[in-house]
C-alpha atoms as a PDB file:
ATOM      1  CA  UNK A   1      18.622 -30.573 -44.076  1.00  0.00           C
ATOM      2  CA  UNK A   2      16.565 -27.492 -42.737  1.00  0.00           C
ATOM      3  CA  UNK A   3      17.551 -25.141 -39.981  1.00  0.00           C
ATOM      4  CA  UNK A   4      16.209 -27.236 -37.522  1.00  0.00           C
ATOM      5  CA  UNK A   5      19.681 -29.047 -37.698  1.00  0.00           C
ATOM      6  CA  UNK A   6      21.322 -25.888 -37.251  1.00  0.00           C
ATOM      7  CA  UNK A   7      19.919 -25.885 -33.476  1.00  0.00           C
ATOM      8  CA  UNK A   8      20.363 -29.472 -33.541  1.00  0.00           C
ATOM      9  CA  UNK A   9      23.715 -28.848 -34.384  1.00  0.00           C
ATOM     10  CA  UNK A  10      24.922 -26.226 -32.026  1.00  0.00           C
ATOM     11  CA  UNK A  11      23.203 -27.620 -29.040  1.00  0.00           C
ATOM     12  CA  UNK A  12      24.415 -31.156 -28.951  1.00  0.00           C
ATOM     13  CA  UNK A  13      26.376 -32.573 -26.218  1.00  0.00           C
ATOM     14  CA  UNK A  14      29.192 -32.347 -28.616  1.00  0.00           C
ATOM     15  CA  UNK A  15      29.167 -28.832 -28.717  1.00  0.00           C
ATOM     16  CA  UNK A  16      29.998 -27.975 -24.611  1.00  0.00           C
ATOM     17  CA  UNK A  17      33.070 -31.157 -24.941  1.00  0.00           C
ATOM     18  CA  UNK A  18      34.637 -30.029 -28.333  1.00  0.00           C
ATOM     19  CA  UNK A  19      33.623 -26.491 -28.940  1.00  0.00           C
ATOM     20  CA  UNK A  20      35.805 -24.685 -26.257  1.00  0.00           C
ATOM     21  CA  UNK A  21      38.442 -27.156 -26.980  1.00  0.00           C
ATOM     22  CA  UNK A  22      38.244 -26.773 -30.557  1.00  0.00           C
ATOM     23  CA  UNK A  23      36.984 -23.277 -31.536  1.00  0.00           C
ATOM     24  CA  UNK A  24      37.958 -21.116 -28.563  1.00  0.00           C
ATOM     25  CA  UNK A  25      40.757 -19.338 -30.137  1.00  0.00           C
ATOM     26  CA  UNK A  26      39.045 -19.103 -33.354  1.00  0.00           C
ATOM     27  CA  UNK A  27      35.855 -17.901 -31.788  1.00  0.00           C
ATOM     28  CA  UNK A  28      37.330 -15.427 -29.918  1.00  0.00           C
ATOM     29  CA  UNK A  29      39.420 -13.861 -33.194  1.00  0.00           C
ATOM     30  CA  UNK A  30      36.135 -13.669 -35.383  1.00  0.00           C
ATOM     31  CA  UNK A  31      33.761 -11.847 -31.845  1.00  0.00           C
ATOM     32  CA  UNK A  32      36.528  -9.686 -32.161  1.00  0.00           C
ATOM     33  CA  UNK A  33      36.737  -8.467 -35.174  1.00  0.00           C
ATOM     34  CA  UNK A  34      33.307  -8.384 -35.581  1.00  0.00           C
ATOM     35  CA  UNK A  35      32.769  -6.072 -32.638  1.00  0.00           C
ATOM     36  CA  UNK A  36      35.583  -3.706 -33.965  1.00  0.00           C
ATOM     37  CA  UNK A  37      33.941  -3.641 -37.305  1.00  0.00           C
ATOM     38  CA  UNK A  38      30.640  -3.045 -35.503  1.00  0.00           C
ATOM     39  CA  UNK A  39      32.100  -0.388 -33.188  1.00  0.00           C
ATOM     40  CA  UNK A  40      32.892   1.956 -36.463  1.00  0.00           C
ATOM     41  CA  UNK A  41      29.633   2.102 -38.062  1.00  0.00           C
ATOM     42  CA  UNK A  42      28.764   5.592 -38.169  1.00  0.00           C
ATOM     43  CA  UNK A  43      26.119   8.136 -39.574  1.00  0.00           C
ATOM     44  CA  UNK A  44      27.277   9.058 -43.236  1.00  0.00           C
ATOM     45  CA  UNK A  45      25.934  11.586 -45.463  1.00  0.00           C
ATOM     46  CA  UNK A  46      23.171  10.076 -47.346  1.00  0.00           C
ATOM     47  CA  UNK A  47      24.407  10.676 -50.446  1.00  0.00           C
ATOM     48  CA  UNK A  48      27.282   8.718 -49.231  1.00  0.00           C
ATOM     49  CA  UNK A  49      25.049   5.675 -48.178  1.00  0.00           C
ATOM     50  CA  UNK A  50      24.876   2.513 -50.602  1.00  0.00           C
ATOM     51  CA  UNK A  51      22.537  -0.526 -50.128  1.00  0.00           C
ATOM     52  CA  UNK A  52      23.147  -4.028 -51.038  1.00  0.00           C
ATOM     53  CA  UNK A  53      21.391  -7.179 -50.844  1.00  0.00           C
ATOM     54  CA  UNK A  54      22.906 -10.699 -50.950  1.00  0.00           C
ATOM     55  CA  UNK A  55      21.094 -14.179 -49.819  1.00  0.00           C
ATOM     56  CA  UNK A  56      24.303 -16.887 -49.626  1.00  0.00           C
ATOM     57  CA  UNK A  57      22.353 -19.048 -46.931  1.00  0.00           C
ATOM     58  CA  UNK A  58      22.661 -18.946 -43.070  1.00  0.00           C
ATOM     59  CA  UNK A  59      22.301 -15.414 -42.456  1.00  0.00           C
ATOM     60  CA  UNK A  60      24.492 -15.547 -39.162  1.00  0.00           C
ATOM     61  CA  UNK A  61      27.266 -16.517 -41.859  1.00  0.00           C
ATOM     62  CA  UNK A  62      26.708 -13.755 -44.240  1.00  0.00           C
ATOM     63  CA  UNK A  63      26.618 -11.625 -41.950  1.00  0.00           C
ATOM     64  CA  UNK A  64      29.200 -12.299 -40.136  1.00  0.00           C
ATOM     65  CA  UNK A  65      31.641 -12.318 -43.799  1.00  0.00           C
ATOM     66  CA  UNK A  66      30.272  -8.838 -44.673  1.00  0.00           C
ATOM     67  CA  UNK A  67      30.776  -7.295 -41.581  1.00  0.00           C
ATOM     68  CA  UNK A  68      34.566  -7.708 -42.219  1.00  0.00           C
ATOM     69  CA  UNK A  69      34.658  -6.197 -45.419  1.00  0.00           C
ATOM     70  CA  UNK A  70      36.125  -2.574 -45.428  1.00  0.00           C
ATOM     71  CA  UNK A  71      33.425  -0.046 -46.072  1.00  0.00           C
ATOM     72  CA  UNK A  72      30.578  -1.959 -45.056  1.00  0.00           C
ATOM     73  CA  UNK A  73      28.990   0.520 -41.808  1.00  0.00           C
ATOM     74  CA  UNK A  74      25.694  -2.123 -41.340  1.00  0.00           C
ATOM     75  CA  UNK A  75      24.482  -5.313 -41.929  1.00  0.00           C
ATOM     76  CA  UNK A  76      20.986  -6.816 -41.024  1.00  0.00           C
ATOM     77  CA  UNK A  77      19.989 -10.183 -40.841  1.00  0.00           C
ATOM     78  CA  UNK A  78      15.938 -10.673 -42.714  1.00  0.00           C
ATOM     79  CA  UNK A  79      13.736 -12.308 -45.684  1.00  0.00           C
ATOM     80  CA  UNK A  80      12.987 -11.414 -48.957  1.00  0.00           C
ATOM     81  CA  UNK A  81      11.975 -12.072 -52.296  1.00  0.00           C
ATOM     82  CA  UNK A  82       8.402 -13.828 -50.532  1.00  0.00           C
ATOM     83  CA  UNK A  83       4.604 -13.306 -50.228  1.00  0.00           C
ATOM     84  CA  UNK A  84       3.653 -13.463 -47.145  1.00  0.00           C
ATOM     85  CA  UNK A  85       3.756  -9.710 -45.179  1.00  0.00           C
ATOM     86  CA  UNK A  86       5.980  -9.468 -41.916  1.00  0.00           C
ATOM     87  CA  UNK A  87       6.860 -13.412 -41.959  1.00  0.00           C
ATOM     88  CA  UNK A  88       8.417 -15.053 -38.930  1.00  0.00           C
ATOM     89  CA  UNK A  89      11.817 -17.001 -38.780  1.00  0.00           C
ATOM     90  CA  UNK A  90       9.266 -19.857 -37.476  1.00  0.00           C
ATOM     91  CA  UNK A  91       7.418 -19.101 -41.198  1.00  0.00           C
ATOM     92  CA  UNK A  92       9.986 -18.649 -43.347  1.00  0.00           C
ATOM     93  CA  UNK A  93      12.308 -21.796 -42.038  1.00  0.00           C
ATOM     94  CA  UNK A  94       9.941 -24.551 -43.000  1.00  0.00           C
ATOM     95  CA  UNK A  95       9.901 -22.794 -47.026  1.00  0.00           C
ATOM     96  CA  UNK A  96       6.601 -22.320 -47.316  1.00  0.00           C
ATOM     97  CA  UNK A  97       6.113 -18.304 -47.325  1.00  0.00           C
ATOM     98  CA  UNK A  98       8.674 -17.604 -50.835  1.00  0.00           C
ATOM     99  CA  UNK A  99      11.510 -16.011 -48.539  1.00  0.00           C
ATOM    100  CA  UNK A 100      14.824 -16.573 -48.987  1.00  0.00           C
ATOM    101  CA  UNK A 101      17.339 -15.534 -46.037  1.00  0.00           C
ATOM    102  CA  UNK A 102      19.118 -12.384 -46.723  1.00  0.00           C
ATOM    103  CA  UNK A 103      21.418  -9.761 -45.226  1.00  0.00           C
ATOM    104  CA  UNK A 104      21.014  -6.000 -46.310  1.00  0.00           C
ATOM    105  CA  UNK A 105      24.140  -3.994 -46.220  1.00  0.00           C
ATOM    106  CA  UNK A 106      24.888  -0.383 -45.748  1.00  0.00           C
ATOM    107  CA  UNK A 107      28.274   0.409 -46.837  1.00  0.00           C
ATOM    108  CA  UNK A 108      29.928   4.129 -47.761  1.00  0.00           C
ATOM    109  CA  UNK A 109      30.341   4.607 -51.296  1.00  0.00           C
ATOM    110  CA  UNK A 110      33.522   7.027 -50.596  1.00  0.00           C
ATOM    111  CA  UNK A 111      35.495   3.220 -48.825  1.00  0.00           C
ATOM    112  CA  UNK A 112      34.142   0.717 -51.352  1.00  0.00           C
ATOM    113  CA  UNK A 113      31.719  -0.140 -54.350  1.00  0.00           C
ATOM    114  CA  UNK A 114      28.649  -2.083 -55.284  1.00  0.00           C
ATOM    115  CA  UNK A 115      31.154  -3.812 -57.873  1.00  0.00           C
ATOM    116  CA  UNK A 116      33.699  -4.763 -54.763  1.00  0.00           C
ATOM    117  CA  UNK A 117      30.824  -5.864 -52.726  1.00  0.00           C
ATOM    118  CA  UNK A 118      30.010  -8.477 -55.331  1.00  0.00           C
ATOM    119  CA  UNK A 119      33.835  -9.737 -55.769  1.00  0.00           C
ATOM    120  CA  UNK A 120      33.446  -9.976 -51.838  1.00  0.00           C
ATOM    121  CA  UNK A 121      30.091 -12.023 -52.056  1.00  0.00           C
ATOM    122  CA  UNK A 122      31.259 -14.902 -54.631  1.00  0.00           C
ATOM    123  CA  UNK A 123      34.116 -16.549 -52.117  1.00  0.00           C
ATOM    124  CA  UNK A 124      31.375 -16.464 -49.296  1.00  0.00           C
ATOM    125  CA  UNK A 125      29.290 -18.551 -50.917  1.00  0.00           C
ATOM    126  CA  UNK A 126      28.911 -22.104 -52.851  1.00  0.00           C
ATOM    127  CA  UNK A 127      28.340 -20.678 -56.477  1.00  0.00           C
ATOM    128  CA  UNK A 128      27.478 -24.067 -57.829  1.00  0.00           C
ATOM    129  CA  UNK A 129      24.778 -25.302 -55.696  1.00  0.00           C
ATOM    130  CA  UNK A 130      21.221 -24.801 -56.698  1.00  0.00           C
ATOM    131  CA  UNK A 131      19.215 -26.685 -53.380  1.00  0.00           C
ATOM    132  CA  UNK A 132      20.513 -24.017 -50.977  1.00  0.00           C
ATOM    133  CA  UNK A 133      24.095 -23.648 -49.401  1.00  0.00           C
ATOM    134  CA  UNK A 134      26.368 -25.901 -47.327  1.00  0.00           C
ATOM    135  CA  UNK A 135      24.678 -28.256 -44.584  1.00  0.00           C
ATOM    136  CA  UNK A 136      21.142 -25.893 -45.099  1.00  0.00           C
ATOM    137  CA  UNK A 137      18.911 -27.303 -47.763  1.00  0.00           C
ATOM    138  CA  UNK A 138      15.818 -25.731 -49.197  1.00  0.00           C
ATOM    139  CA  UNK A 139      14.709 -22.847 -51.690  1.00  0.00           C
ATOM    140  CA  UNK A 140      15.016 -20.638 -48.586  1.00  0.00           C
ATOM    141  CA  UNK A 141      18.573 -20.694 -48.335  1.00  0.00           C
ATOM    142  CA  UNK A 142      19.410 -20.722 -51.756  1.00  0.00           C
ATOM    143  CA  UNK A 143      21.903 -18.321 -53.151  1.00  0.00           C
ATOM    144  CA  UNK A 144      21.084 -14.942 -55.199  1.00  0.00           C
ATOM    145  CA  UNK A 145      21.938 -11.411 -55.446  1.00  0.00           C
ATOM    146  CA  UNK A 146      18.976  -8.936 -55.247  1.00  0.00           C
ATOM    147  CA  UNK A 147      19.395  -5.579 -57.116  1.00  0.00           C
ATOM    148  CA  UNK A 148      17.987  -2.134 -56.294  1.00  0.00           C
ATOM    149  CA  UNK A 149      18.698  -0.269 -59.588  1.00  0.00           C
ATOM    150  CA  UNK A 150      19.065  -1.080 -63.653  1.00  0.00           C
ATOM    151  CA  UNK A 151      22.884  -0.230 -62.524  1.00  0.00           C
ATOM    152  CA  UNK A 152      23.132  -2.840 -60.048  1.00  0.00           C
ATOM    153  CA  UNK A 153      21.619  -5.027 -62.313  1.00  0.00           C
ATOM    154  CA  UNK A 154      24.153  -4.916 -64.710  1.00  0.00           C
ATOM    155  CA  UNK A 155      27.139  -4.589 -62.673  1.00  0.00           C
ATOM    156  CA  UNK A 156      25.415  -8.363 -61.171  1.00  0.00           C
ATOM    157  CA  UNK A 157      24.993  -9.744 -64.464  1.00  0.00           C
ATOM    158  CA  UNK A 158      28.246  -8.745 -65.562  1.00  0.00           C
ATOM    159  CA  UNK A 159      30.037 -10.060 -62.360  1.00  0.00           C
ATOM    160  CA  UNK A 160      28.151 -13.469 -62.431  1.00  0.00           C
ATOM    161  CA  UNK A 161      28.866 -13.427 -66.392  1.00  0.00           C
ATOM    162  CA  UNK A 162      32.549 -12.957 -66.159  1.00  0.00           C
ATOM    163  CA  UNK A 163      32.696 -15.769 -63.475  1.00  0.00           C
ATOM    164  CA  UNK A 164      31.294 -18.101 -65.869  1.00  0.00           C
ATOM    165  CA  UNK A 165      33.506 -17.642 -68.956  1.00  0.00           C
ATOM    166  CA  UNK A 166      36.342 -17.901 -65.887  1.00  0.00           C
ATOM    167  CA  UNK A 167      36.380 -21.440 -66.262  1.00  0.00           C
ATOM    168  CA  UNK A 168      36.582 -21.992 -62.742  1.00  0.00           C
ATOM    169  CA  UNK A 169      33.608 -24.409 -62.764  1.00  0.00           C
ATOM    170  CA  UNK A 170      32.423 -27.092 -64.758  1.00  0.00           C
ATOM    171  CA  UNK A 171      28.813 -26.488 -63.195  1.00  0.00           C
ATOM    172  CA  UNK A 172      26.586 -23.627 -64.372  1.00  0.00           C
ATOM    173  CA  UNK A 173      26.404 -20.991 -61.639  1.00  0.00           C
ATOM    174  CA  UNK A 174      23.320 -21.406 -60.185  1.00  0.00           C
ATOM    175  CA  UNK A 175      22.910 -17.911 -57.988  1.00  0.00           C
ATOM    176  CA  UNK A 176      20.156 -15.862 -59.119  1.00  0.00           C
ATOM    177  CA  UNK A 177      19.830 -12.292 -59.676  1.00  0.00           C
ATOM    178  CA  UNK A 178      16.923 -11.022 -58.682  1.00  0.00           C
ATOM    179  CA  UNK A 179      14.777  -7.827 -58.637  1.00  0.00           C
ATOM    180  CA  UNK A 180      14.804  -6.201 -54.811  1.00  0.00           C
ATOM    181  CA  UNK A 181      11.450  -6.793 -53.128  1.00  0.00           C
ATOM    182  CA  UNK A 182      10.435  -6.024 -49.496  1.00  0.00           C
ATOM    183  CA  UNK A 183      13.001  -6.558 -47.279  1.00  0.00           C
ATOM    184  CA  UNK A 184      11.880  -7.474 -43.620  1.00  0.00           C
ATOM    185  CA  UNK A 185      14.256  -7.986 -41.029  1.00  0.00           C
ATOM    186  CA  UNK A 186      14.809 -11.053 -38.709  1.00  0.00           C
ATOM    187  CA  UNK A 187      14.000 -11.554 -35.272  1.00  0.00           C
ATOM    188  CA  UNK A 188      16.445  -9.670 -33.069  1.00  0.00           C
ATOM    189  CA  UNK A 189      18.274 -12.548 -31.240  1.00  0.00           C
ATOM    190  CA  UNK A 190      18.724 -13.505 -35.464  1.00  0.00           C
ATOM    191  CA  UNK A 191      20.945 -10.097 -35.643  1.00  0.00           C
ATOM    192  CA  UNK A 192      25.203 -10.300 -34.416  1.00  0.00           C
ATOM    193  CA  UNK A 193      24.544 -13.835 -33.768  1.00  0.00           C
ATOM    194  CA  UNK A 194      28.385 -14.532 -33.864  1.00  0.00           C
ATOM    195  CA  UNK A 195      28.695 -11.834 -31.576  1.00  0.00           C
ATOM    196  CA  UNK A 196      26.017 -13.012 -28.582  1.00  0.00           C
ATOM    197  CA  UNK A 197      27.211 -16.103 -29.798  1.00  0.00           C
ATOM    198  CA  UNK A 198      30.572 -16.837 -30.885  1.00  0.00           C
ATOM    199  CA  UNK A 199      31.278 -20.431 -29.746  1.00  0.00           C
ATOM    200  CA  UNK A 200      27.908 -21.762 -30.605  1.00  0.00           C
ATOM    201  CA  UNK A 201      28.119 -20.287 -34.081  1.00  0.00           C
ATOM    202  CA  UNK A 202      31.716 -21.498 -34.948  1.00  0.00           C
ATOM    203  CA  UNK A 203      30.858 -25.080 -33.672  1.00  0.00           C
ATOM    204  CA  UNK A 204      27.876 -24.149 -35.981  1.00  0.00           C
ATOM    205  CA  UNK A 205      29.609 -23.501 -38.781  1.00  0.00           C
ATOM    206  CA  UNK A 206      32.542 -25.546 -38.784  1.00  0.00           C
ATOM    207  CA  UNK A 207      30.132 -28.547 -38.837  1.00  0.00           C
ATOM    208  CA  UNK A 208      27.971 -27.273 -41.855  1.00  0.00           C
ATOM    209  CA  UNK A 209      31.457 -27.736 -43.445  1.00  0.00           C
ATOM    210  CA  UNK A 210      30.746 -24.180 -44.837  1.00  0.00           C
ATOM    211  CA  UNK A 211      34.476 -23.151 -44.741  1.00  0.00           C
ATOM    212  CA  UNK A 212      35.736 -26.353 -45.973  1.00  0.00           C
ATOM    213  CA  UNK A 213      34.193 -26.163 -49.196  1.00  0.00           C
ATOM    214  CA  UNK A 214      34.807 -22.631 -49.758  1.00  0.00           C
ATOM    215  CA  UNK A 215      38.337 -24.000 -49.140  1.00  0.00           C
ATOM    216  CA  UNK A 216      37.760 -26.307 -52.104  1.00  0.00           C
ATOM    217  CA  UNK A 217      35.980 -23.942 -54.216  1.00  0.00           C
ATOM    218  CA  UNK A 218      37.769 -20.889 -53.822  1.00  0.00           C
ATOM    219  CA  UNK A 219      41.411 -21.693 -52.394  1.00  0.00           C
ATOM    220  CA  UNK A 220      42.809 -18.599 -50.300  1.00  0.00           C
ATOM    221  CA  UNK A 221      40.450 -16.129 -51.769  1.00  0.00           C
ATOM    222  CA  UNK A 222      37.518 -16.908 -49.315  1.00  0.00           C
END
């Protein structure tokens, strides 16, 4: 399933019957944290300023799940790790340009790590699955973890490592770790999409079935 069905997905009839009924509340909770956690980004000192990159599928969703994490001051919806220069959402959705969907995070080093970013990333995402991640299907959406420096590197390797010899599943773990390339951002209605959009994206991703599985896969920790 491509991101096509995404759209097909949020703008079904379904959506305007079930979605208020269903979501509302839940909606309204995540569009408000969101735009608290939004509200406190601030300029930091640079030497304070840490960059991370993670791809764990619909970028609305990772998004969204890093913008709640303490520390994190900016997150930014885009594509990476492709060859084609300045590619479209229109480009990169049908898999053809190398891109996988991404969100770059700014976070202050002083609040939180590179090595707590990555125990935040794992219960976001479905470790497990190589074809991409929940309901979205394709190398575009695939999961990985893009590093900037030899030290992110190994803090990535070591992270993904220990989760292995955890025994918590029989499966290899399929998320790649990857050297950063360029990093180009998505199309601006792409960026706080749970924010413009709250109902649309819960009804969006409550019927991926993205937080059901993390439910399976990761309990109370996701």
């Amino acid at each position: 399933m491509v991101r096509s069905n995404r759209y097909h997905i949020i703008s079904s009839t379904a959506f305007f019957m079930l979605a208020i009924i269903a979501v509302l509340a839940t909606a309204c909770q995540q569009s408000g944290n969101g735009t608290l956690q939004k509200s406190i980004a601030r300029s930091i000192p640079e030497e304070n300023l840490g960059i991370a990159i993670f791809a764990g599928g619909c970028f609305w969703c990772t998004e969204s799940d890093f913008d709640k994490v303490p520390g994190v001051i900016s997150t930014t919806s885009g594509f990476i790790g492709g060859t084609v220069a300045n590619p479209t959402y229109k480009q990169v959705v049908v898999g053809n340009t190398g891109h996988i969907e991404a969100v770059r995070i700014e976070y202050d080093m002083t609040i939180t790590t590179y090595a707590a970013l990555l125990e935040a990333f794992w219960p976001t995402i479905d470790p497990v699955f190589k074809g991409g991640q929940f309901c979205d299907i394709g190398p575009q959406y695939r999961s990985a973890i893009f590093y900037l420096s030899p030290e992110q590197q190994a803090l990535a390797e070591a992270s993904k490592a220990a989760l292995e010899a955890s025994g918590r599943f029989e499966q290899p773990i399929a998320t790649e770790i990857l050297p950063a390339t360029q990093f180009y951002s998505a199309e601006e209605y792409h960026q706080d999409y749970y924010l413009k959009n709250p109902l649309r994206y819960t009804f969006y991703r409550s019927n991926c079935g993205r937080d059901d599985r993390l439910q399976q896969l990761w309990g109370d920790e996701h």
